[in-house]
C-alpha atoms as a PDB file:
ATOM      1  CA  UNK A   1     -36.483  24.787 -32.508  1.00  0.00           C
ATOM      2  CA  UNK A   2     -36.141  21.145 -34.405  1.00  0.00           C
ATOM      3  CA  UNK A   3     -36.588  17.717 -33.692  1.00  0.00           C
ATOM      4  CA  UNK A   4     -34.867  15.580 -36.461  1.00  0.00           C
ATOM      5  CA  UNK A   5     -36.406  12.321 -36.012  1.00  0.00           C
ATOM      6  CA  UNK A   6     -35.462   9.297 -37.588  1.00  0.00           C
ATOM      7  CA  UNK A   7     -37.561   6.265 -37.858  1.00  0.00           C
ATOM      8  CA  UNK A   8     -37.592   2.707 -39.443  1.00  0.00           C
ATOM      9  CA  UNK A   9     -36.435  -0.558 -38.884  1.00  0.00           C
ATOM     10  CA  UNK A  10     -34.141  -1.761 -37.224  1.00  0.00           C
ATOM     11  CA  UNK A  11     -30.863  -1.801 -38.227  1.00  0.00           C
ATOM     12  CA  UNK A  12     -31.452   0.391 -40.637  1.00  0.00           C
ATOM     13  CA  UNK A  13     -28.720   3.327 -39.449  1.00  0.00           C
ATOM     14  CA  UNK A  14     -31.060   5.465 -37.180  1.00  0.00           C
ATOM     15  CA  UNK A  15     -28.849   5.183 -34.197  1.00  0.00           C
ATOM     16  CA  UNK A  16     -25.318   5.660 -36.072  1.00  0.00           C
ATOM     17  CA  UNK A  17     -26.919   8.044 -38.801  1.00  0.00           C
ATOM     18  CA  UNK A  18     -28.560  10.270 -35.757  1.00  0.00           C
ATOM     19  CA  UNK A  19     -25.415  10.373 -34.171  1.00  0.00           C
ATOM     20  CA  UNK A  20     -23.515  11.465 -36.865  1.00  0.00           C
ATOM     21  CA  UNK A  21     -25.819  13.999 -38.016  1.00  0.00           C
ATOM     22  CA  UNK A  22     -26.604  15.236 -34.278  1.00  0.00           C
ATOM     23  CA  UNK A  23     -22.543  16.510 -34.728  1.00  0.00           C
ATOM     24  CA  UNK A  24     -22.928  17.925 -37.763  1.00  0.00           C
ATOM     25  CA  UNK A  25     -25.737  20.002 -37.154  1.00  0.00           C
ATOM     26  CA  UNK A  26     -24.382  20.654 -33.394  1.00  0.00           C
ATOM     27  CA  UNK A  27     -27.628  19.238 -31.882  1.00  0.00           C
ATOM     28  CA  UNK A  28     -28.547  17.110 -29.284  1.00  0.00           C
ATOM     29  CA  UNK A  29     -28.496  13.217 -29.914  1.00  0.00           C
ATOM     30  CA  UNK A  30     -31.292  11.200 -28.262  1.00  0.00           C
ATOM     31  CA  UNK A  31     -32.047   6.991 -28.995  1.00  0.00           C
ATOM     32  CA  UNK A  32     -35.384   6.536 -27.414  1.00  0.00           C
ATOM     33  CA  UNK A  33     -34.298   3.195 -26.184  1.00  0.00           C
ATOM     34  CA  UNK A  34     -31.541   4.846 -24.651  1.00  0.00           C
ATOM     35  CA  UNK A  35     -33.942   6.538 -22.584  1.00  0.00           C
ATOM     36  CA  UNK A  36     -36.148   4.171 -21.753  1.00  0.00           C
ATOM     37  CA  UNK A  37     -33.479   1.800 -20.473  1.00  0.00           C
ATOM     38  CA  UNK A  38     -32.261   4.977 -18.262  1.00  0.00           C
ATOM     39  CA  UNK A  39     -35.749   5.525 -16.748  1.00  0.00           C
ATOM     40  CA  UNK A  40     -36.380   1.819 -16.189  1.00  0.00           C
ATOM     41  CA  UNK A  41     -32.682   1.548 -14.852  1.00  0.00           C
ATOM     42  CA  UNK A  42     -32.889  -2.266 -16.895  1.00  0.00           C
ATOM     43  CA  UNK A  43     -32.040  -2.862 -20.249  1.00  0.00           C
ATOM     44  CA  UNK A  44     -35.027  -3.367 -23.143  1.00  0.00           C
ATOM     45  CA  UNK A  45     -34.730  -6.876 -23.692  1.00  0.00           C
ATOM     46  CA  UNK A  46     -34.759  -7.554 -19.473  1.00  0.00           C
ATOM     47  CA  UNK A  47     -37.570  -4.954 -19.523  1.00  0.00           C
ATOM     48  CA  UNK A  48     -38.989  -6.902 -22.325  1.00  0.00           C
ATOM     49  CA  UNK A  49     -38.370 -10.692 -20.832  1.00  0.00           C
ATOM     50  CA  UNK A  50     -39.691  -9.244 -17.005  1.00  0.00           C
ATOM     51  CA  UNK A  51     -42.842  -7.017 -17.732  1.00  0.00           C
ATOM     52  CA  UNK A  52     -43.940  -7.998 -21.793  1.00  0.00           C
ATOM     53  CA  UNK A  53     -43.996  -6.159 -24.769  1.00  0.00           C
ATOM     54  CA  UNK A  54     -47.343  -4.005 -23.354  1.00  0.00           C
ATOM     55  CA  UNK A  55     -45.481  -2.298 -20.506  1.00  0.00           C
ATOM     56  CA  UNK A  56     -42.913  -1.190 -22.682  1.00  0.00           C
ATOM     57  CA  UNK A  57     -44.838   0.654 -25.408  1.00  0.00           C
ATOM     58  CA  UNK A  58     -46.478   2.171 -22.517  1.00  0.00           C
ATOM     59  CA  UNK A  59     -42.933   3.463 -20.902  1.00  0.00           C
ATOM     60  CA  UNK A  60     -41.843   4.337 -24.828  1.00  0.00           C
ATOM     61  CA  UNK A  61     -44.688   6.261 -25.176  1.00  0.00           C
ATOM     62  CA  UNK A  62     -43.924   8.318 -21.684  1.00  0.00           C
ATOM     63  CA  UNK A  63     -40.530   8.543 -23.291  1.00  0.00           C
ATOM     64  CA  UNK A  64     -41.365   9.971 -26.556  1.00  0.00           C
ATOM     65  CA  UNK A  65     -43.671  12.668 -24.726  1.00  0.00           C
ATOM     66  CA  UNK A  66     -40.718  13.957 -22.691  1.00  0.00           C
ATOM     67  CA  UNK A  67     -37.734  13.623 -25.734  1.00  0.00           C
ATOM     68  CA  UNK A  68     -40.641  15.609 -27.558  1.00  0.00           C
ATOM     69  CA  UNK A  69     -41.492  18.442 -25.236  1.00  0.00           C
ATOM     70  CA  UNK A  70     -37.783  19.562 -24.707  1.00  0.00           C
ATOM     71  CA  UNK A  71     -37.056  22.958 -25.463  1.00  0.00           C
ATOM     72  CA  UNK A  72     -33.517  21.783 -27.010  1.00  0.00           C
ATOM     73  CA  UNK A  73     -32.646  21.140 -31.208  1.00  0.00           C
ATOM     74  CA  UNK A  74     -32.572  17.068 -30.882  1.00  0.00           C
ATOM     75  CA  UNK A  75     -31.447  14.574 -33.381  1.00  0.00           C
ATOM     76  CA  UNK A  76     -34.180  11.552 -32.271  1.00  0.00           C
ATOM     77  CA  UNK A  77     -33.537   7.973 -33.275  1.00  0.00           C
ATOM     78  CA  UNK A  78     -36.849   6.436 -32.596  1.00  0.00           C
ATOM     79  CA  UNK A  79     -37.045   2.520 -31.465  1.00  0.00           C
ATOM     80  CA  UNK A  80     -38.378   0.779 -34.744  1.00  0.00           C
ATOM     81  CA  UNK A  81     -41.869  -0.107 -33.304  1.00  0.00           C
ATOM     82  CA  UNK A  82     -42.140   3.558 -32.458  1.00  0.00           C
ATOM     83  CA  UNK A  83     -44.456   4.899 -34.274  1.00  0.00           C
ATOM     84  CA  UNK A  84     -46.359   1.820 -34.473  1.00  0.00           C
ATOM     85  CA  UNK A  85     -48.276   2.227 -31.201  1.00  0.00           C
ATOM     86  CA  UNK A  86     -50.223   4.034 -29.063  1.00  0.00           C
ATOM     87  CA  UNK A  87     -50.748   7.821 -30.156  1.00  0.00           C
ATOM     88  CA  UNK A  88     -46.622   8.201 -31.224  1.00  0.00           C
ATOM     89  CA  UNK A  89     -47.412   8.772 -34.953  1.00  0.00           C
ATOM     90  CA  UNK A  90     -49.716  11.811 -33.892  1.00  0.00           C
ATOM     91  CA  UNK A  91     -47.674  13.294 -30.953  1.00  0.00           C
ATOM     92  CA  UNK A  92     -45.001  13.223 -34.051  1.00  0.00           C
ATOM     93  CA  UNK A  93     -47.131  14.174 -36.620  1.00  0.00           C
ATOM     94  CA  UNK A  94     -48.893  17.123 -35.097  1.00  0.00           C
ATOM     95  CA  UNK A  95     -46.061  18.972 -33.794  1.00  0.00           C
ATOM     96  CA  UNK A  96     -44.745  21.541 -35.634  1.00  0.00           C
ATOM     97  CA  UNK A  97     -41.043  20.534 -34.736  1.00  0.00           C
ATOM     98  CA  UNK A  98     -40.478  17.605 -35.670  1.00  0.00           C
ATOM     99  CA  UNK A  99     -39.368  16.510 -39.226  1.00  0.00           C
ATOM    100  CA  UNK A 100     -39.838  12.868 -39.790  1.00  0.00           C
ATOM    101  CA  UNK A 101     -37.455  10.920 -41.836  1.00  0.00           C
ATOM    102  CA  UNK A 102     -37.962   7.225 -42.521  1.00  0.00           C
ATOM    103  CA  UNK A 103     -34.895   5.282 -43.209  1.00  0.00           C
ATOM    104  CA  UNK A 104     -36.176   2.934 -45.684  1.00  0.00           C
ATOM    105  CA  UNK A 105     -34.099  -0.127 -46.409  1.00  0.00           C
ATOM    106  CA  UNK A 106     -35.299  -3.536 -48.049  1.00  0.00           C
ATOM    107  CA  UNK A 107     -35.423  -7.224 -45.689  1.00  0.00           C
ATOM    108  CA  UNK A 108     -32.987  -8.509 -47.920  1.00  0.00           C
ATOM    109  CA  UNK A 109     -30.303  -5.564 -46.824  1.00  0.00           C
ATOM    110  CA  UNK A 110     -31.491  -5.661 -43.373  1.00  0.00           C
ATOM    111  CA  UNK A 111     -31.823  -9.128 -42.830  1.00  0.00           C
ATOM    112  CA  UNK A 112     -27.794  -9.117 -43.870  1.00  0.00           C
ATOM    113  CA  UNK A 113     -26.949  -6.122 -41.583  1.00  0.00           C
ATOM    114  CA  UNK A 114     -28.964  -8.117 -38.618  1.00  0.00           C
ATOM    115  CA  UNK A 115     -27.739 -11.390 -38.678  1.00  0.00           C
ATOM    116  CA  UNK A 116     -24.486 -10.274 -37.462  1.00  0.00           C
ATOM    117  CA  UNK A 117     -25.863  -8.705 -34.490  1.00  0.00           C
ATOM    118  CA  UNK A 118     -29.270 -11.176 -33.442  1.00  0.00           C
ATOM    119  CA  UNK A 119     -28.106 -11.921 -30.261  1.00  0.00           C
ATOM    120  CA  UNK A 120     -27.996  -8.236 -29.023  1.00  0.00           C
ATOM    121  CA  UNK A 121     -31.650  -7.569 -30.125  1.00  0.00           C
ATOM    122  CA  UNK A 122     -33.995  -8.871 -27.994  1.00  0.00           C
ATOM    123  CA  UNK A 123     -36.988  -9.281 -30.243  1.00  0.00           C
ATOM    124  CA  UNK A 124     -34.927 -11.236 -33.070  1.00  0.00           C
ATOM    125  CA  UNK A 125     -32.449 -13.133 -30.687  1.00  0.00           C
ATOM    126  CA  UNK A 126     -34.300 -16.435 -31.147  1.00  0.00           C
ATOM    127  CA  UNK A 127     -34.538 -16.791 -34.645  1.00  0.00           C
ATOM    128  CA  UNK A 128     -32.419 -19.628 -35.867  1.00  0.00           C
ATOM    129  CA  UNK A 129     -31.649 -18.914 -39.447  1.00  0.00           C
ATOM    130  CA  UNK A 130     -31.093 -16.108 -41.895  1.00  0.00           C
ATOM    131  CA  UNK A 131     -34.425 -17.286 -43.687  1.00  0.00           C
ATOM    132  CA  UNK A 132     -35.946 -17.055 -40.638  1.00  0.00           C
ATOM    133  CA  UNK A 133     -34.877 -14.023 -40.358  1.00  0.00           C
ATOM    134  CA  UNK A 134     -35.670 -12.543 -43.559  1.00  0.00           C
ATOM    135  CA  UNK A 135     -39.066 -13.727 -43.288  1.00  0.00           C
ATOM    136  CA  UNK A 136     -39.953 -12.484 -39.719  1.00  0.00           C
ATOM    137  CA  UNK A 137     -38.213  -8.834 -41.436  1.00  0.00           C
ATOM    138  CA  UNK A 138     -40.555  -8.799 -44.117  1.00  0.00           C
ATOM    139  CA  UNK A 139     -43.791  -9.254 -41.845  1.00  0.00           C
ATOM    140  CA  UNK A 140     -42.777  -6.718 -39.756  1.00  0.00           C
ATOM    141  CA  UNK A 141     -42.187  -4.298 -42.751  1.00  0.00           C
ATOM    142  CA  UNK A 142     -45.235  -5.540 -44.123  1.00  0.00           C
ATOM    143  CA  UNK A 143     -47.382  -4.360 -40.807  1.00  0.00           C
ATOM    144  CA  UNK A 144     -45.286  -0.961 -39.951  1.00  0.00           C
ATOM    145  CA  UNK A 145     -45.140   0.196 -43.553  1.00  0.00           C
ATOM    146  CA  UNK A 146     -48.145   1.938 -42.915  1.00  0.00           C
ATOM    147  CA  UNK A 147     -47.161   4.113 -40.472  1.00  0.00           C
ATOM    148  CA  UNK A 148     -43.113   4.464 -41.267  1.00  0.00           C
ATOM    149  CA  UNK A 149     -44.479   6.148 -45.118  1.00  0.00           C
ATOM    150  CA  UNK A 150     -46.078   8.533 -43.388  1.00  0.00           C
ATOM    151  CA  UNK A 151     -42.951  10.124 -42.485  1.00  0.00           C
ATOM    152  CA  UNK A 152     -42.206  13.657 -43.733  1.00  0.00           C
ATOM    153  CA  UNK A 153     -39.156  12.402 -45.960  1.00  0.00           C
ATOM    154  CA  UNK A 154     -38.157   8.364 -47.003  1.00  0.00           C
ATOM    155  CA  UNK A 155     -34.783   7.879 -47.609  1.00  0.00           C
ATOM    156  CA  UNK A 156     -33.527   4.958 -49.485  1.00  0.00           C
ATOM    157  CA  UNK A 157     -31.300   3.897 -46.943  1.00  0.00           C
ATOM    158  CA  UNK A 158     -30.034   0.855 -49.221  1.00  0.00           C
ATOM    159  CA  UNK A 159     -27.183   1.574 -50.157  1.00  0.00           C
ATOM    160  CA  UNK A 160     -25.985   4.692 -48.465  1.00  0.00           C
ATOM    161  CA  UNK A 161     -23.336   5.439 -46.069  1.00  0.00           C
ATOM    162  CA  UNK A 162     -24.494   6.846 -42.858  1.00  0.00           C
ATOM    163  CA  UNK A 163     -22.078   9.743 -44.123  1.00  0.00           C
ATOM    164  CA  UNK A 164     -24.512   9.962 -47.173  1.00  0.00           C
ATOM    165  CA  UNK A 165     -27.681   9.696 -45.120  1.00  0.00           C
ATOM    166  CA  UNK A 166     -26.722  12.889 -43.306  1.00  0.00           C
ATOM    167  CA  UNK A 167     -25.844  14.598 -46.383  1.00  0.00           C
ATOM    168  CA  UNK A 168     -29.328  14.136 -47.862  1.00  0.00           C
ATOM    169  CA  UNK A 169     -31.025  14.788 -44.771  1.00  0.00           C
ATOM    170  CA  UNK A 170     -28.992  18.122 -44.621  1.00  0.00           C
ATOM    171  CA  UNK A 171     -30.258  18.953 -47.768  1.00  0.00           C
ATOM    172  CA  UNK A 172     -33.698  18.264 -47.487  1.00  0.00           C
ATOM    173  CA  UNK A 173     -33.827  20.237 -44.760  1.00  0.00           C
ATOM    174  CA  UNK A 174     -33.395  23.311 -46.704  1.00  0.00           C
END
């Protein structure tokens, strides 16, 4: 049994890498966002606007426990705050499953792969500029860093093609 969980910021190919890879290795693809918004029948920013930021790590958390206890080979994308909160980083940590991969990318690259797509992420939607942007990217960095390098494997996500990503995941693997 193996969970193949990807972490990092958003935008940062978790969700099209995971997917990818999930085929390749003929595993099960989960997005824990996905999920949540399935169990909360509501989306995550209207889950976000209605009951705060609070109420979802607590769902998330839920969310992880389940996607973790399955009995099924799972590809995981994790939501970028993930492992950020609660006890996630240890439920991850500890079990003997899961392989961690952060997806590590710099503000400048995702700030560029972001702007494109601000108004479908609820947390960045009101940002008005790109150097707003960048900036509010590179605090958030700055506070999850912690917890994303403590990830099994980094990858330098940078300049790879979600092709590439799976590739060296593949590899490290074995």
């Amino acid at each position: 049994m193996m969970k193949i969980v990807l972490c990092g910021y958003m935008g940062c190919g978790k969700s099209t890498g995971g997917q990818l890879l999930s085929k390749k290795m003929n595993f099960d693809f989960v997005e824990t966002d996905t999920e949540i918004e399935k169990k909360e029948n509501s989306s995550i920013t209207d889950i976000f606007q209605k009951n705060g930021e609070i109420y979802f790590r607590k769902v998330e958390n839920r969310v992880l426990k389940e996607v973790l206890g399955s009995s099924k080979n799972e590809v995981i994308s994790l939501g970028g705050g993930t492992p950020c909160y609660a006890n996630n980083l240890h439920l991850l940590k500890s079990n003997e499953e899961v392989k961690l991969f952060y997806l590590k990318m710099t503000a400048q690259n995702l700030t560029a792969r972001l702007i494109q797509e601000k108004q479908k992420r609820p947390i960045i939607n009101h940002l008005q500029t790109e150097e707003e942007l960048e900036e509010y990217i590179r605090k958030h960095l700055f506070e999850r860093q912690f917890y994303y390098l403590q990830s099994d494997f980094i990858i330098d996500a940078n300049t790879k093609t979600v092709e590439e990503l799976g590739e060296e995941i593949i590899k490290l693997l074995h």
